[in-house]
Protein backbone atom coordinates (compact mmCIF):
# COMPACT_ATOMS: atom_id res chain seq x y z
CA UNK A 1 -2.54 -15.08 68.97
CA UNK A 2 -0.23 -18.11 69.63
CA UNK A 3 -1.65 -19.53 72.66
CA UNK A 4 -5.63 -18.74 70.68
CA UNK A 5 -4.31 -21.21 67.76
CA UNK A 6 -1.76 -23.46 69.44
CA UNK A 7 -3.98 -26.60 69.00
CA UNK A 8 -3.90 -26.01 65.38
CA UNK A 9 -0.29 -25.64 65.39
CA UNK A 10 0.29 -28.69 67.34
CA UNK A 11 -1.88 -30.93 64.96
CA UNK A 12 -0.20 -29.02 61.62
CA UNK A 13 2.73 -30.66 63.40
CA UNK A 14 0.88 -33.81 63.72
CA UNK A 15 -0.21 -33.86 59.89
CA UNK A 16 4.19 -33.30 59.25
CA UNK A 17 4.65 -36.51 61.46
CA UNK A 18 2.66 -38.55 60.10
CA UNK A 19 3.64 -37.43 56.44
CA UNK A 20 6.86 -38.73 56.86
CA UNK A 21 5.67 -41.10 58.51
CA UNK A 22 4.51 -43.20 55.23
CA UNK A 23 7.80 -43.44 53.61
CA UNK A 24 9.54 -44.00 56.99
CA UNK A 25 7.19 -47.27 57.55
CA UNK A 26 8.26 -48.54 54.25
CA UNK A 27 11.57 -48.27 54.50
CA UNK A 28 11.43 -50.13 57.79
CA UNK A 29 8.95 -52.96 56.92
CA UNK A 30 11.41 -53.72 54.15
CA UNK A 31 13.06 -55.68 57.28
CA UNK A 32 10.65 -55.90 59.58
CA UNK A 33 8.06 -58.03 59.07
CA UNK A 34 4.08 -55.79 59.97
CA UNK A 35 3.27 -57.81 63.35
CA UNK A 36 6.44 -57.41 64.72
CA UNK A 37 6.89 -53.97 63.99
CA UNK A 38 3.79 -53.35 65.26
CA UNK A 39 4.26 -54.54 68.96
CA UNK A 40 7.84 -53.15 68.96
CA UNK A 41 6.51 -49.57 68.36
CA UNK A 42 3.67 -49.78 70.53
CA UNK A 43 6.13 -51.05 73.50
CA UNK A 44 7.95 -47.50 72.98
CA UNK A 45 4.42 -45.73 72.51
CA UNK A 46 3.33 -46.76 75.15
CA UNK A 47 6.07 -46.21 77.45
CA UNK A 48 6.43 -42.54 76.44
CA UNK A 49 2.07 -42.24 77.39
CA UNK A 50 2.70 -43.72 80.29
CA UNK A 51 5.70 -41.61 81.59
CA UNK A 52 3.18 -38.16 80.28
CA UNK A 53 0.36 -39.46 82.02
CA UNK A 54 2.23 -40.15 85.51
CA UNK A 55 4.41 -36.93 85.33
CA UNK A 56 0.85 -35.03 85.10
CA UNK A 57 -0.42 -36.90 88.16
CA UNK A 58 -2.40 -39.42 86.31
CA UNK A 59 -2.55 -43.23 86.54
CA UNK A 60 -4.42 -45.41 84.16
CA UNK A 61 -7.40 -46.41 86.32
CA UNK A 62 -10.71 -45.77 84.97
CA UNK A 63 -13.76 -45.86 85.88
CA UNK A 64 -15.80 -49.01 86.72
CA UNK A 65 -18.52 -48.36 84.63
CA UNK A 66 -16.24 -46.95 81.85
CA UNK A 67 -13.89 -50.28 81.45
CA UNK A 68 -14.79 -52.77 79.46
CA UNK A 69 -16.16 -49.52 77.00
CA UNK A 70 -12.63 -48.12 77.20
CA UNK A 71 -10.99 -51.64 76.33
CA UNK A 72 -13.68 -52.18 73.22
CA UNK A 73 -12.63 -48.48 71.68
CA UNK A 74 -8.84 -49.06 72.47
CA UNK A 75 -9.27 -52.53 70.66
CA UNK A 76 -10.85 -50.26 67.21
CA UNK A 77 -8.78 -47.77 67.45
CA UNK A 78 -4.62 -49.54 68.73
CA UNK A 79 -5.47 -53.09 67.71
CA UNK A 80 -7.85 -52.80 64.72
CA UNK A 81 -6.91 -49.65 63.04
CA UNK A 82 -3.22 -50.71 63.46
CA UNK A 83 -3.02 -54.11 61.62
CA UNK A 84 -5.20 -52.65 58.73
CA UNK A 85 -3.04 -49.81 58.84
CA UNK A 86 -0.27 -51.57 58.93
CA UNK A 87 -0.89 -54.56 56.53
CA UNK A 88 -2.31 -51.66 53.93
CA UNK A 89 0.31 -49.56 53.68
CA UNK A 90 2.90 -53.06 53.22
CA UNK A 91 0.81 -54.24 50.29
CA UNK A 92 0.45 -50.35 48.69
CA UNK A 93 2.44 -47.21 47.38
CA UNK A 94 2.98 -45.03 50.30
CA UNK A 95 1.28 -42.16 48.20
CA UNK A 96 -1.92 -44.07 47.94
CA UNK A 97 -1.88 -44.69 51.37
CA UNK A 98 -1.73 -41.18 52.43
CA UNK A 99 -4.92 -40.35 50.12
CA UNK A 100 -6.74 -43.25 51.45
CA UNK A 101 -5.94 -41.76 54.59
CA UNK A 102 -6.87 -38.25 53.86
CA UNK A 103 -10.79 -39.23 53.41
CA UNK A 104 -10.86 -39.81 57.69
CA UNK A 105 -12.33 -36.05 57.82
CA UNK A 106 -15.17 -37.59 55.36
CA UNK A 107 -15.85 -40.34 57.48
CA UNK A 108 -15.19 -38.26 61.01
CA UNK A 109 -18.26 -35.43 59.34
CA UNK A 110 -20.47 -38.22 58.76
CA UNK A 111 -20.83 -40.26 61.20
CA UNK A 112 -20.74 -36.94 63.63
CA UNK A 113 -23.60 -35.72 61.43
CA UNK A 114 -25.58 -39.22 62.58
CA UNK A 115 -23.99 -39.68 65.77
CA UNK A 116 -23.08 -36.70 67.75
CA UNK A 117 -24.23 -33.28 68.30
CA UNK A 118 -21.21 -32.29 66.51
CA UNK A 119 -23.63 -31.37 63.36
CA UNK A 120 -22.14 -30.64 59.60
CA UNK A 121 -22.98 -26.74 59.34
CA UNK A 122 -23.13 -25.40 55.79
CA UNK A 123 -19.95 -23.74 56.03
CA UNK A 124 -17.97 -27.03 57.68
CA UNK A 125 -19.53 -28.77 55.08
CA UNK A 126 -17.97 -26.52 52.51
CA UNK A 127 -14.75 -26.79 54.73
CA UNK A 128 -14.73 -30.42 54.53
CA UNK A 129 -15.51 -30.74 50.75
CA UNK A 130 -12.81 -28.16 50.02
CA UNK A 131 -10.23 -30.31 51.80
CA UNK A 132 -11.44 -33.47 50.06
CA UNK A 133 -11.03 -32.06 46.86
CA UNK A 134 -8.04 -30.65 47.41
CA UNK A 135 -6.69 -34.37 47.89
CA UNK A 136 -8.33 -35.62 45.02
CA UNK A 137 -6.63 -32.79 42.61
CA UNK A 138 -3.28 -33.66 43.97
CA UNK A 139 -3.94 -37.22 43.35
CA UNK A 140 -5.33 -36.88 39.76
CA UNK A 141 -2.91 -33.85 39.16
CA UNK A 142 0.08 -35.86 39.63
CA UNK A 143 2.50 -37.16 36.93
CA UNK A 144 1.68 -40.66 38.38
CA UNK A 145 -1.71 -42.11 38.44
CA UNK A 146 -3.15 -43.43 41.55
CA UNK A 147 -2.71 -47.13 41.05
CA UNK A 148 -5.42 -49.61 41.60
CA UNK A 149 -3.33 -52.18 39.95
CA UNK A 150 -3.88 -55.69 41.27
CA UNK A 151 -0.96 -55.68 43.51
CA UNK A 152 -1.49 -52.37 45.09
CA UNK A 153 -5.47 -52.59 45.05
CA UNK A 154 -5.77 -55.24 47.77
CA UNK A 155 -3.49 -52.78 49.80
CA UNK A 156 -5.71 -49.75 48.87
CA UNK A 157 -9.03 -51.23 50.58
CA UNK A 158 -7.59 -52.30 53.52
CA UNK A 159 -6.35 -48.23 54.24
CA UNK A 160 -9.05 -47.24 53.41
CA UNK A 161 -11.10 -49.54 55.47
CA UNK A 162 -8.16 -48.51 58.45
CA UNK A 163 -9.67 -44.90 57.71
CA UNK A 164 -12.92 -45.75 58.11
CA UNK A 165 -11.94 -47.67 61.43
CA UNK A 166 -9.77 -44.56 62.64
CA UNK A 167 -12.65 -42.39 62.29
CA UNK A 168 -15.04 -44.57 63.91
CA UNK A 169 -12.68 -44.54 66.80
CA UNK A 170 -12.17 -40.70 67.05
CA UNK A 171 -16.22 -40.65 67.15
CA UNK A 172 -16.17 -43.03 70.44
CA UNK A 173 -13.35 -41.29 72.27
CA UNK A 174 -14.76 -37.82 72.46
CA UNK A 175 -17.33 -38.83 74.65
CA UNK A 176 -14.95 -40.51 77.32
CA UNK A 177 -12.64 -37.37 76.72
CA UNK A 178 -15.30 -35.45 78.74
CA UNK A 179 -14.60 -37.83 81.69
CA UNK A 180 -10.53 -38.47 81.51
CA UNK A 181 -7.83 -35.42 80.27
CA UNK A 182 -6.49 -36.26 76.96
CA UNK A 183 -2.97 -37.56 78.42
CA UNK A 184 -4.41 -40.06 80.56
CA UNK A 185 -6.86 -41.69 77.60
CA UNK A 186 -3.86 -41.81 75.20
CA UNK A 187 -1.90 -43.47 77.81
CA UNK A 188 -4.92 -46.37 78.73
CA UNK A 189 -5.51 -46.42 74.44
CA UNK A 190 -1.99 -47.81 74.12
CA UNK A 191 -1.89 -50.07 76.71
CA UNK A 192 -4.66 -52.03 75.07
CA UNK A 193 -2.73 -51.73 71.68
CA UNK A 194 0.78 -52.66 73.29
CA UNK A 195 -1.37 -55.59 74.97
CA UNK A 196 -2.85 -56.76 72.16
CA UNK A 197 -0.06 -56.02 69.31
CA UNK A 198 2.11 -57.63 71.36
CA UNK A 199 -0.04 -61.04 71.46
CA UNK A 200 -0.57 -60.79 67.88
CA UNK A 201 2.91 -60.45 67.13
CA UNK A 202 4.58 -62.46 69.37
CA UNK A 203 5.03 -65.57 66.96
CA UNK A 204 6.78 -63.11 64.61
CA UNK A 205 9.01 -61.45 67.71
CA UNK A 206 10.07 -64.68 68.51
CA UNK A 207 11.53 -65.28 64.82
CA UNK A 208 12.71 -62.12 64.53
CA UNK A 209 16.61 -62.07 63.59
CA UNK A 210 17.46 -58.70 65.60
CA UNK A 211 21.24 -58.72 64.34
CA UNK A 212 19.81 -58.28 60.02
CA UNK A 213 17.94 -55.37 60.86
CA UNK A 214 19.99 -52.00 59.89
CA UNK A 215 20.56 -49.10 62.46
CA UNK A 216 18.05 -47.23 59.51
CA UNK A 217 15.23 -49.70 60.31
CA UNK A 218 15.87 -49.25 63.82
CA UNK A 219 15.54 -45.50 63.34
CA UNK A 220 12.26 -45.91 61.71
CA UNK A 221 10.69 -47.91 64.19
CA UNK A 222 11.79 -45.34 66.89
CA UNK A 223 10.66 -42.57 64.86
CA UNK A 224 7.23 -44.70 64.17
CA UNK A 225 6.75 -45.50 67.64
CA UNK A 226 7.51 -42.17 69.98
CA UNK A 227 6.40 -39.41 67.32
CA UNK A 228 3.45 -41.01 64.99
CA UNK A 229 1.70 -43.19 67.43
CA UNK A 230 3.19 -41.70 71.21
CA UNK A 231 3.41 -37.85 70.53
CA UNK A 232 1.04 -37.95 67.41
CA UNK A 233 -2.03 -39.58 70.14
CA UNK A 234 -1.28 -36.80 72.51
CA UNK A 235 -1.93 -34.09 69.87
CA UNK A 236 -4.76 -35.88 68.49
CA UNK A 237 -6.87 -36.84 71.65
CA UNK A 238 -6.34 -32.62 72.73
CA UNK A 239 -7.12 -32.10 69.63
CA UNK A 240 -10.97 -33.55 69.83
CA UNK A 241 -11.24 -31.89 73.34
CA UNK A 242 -9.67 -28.52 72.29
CA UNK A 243 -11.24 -27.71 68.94
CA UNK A 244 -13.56 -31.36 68.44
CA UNK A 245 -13.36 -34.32 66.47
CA UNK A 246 -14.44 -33.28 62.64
CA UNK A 247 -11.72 -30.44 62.65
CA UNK A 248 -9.20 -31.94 63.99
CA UNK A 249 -10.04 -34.81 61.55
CA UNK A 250 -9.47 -32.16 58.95
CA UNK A 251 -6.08 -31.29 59.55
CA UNK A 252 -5.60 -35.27 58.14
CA UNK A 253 -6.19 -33.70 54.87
CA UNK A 254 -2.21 -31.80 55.39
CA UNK A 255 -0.71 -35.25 55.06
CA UNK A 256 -0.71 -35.65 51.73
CA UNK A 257 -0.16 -31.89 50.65
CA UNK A 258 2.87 -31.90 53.02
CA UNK A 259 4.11 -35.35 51.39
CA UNK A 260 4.06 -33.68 47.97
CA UNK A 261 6.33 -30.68 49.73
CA UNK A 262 8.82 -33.07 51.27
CA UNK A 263 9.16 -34.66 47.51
CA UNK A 264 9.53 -30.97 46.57
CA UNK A 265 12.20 -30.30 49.10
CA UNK A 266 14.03 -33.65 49.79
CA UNK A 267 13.49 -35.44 46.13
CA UNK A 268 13.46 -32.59 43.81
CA UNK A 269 10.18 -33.16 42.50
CA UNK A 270 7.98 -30.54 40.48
CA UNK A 271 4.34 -30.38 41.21
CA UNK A 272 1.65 -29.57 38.15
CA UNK A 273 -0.42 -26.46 38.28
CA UNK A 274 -3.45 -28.57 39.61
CA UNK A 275 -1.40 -29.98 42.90
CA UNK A 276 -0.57 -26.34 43.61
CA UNK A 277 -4.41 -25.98 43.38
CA UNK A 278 -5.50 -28.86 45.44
CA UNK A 279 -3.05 -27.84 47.86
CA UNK A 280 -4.05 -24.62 48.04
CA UNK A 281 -7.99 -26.34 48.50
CA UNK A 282 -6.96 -28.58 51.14
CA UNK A 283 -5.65 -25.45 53.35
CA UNK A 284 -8.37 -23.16 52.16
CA UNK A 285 -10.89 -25.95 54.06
CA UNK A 286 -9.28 -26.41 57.28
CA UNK A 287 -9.37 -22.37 57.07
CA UNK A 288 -13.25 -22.86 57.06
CA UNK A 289 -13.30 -24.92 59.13
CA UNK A 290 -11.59 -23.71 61.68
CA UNK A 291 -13.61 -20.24 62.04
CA UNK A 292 -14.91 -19.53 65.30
CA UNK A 293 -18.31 -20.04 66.39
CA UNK A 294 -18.80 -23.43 64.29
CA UNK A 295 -17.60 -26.08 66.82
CA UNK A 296 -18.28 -26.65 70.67
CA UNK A 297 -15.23 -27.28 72.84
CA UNK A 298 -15.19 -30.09 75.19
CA UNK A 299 -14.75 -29.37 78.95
CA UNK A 300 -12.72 -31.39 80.90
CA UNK A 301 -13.09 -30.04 84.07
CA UNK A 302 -15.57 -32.43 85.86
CA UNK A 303 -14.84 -33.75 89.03
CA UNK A 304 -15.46 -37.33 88.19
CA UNK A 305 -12.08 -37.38 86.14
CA UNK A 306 -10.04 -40.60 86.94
CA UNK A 307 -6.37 -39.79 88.41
């Protein structure tokens, strides 16, 4: 029973991550500056890929004919997704960023509906809007309004435009994933983010005064850097192979449920009767979508796979 649904446990623990992960990013960019931050976490991400991929035999050589592909989808998915993600969630409310977050399974259905076999059956459809809404009643439920104020609403595109990106990426790795195991395409992902990051925010490195920031910014960036990007890719890229890329998206929809238990738990907030609802929504759709029969797995055994 365990080892049948391990995947799903592995990306619930994903969706905790990166629920945490919100408030731990704003605490932290309070000192750092985004670009900075940024490169810094994708040094450590990287280095933690690298070390998986190497201890499971694999290198980061690809494919000829796969390279410059590779490089484009690592540039949408570790350069582009990560300044919109990052500049986003510095101009908005953490809580808004989660929910603009939590429409990726939207975006992951639809464009597999267009663009992949992976085709939106009537009961994944039902999955998927049942998840959706769940988000929206927790939103709208809440004792504070999601704010599209003019300070925050600049913030709010630019997530959700970083969801639309993150999405688009998760689309263009599941085909490679057929060619390279999951460990060693996380691993070649970051480079091209820790590459590119790092050019980006080099000008900002270099002004950097290391002494100001707090050991509690420090933390943050280590906790930003090994678990949401290092340990969060791992789950997510076995994820698409495992169980493919709209459910997996789906378990994105836990992140903001899960942020309204931590405030439960760590700030002593009360939820209203229709966040209890929407929560129970969001898990009632990954339920659906996660019966049997609905999704085809990804093999990865092919002896073409580059070690």
């Amino acid at each position: 029973m365990i080892k049948k649904y391990f995947t799903d446990f592995t990306l619930i623990a994903v969706a905790i991550i990166w629920a945490l992960n919100f408030s731990v990013v704003k605490i932290a960019l309070t000192e750092f500056d985004p670009y900075s931050f940024n490169a810094l976490r994708f040094c450590m991400a990287f280095g933690l890929l690298y070390i998986a991929a190497r201890r499971k035999g694999y290198s980061l050589k690809v494919n000829k004919e796969h390279l410059w592909v590779l490089i484009g989808i690592g540039l949408v998915g570790n350069l582009l997704y990560q300044i919109l993600f990052i500049v986003g969630i510095n101009l908005t409310k953490a809580a808004n960023a989660s929910v603009m977050l939590g429409t990726i399974p939207i975006w992951v259905a639809l464009l597999s509906q267009f663009f992949t076999e992976e085709k939106l059956t009537a009961l994944k459809s039902v999955g998927v809007l049942f998840a959706f809404t769940g988000v929206a009643l927790i939103v709208a439920g809440g004792s504070n309004e999601l704010s599209f104020e003019s300070e925050t609403f600049l913030g709010d595109i630019i997530t959700i435009l970083s969801a639309i990106v993150w999405a688009v990426y998760t689309i263009l790795s599941k085909k490679y994933l057929k060619f390279y195991n999951s460990t060693q395409f996380s691993a070649f992902m970051a480079m091209v983010g820790f590459v590119c990051l790092s050019l980006v925010g080099l000008p900002s490195l270099v002004q950097l005064e290391w002494s100001s920031i707090s050991t509690t910014a420090y933390g943050g960036l280590v906790y930003s850097g090994l678990l949401s990007v290092g340990v969060a890719y791992l789950i997510w890229n076995n994820g698409i192979v495992k169980i493919g890329a709209v459910r997996t998206a789906t378990y994105q929809n836990l992140v903001p449920v899960l942020g309204l238990v931590f405030g439960v738990i760590i700030l002593d907030e009360e939820l209203t009767l229709f966040q209890y609802i929407g929560a129970f929504s969001v898990i009632a759709g990954i339920v659906m979508a996660r019966i049997p029969g609905n999704y085809k797995s990804i093999s990865t055994n092919r002896p073409d796979v580059a070690k």
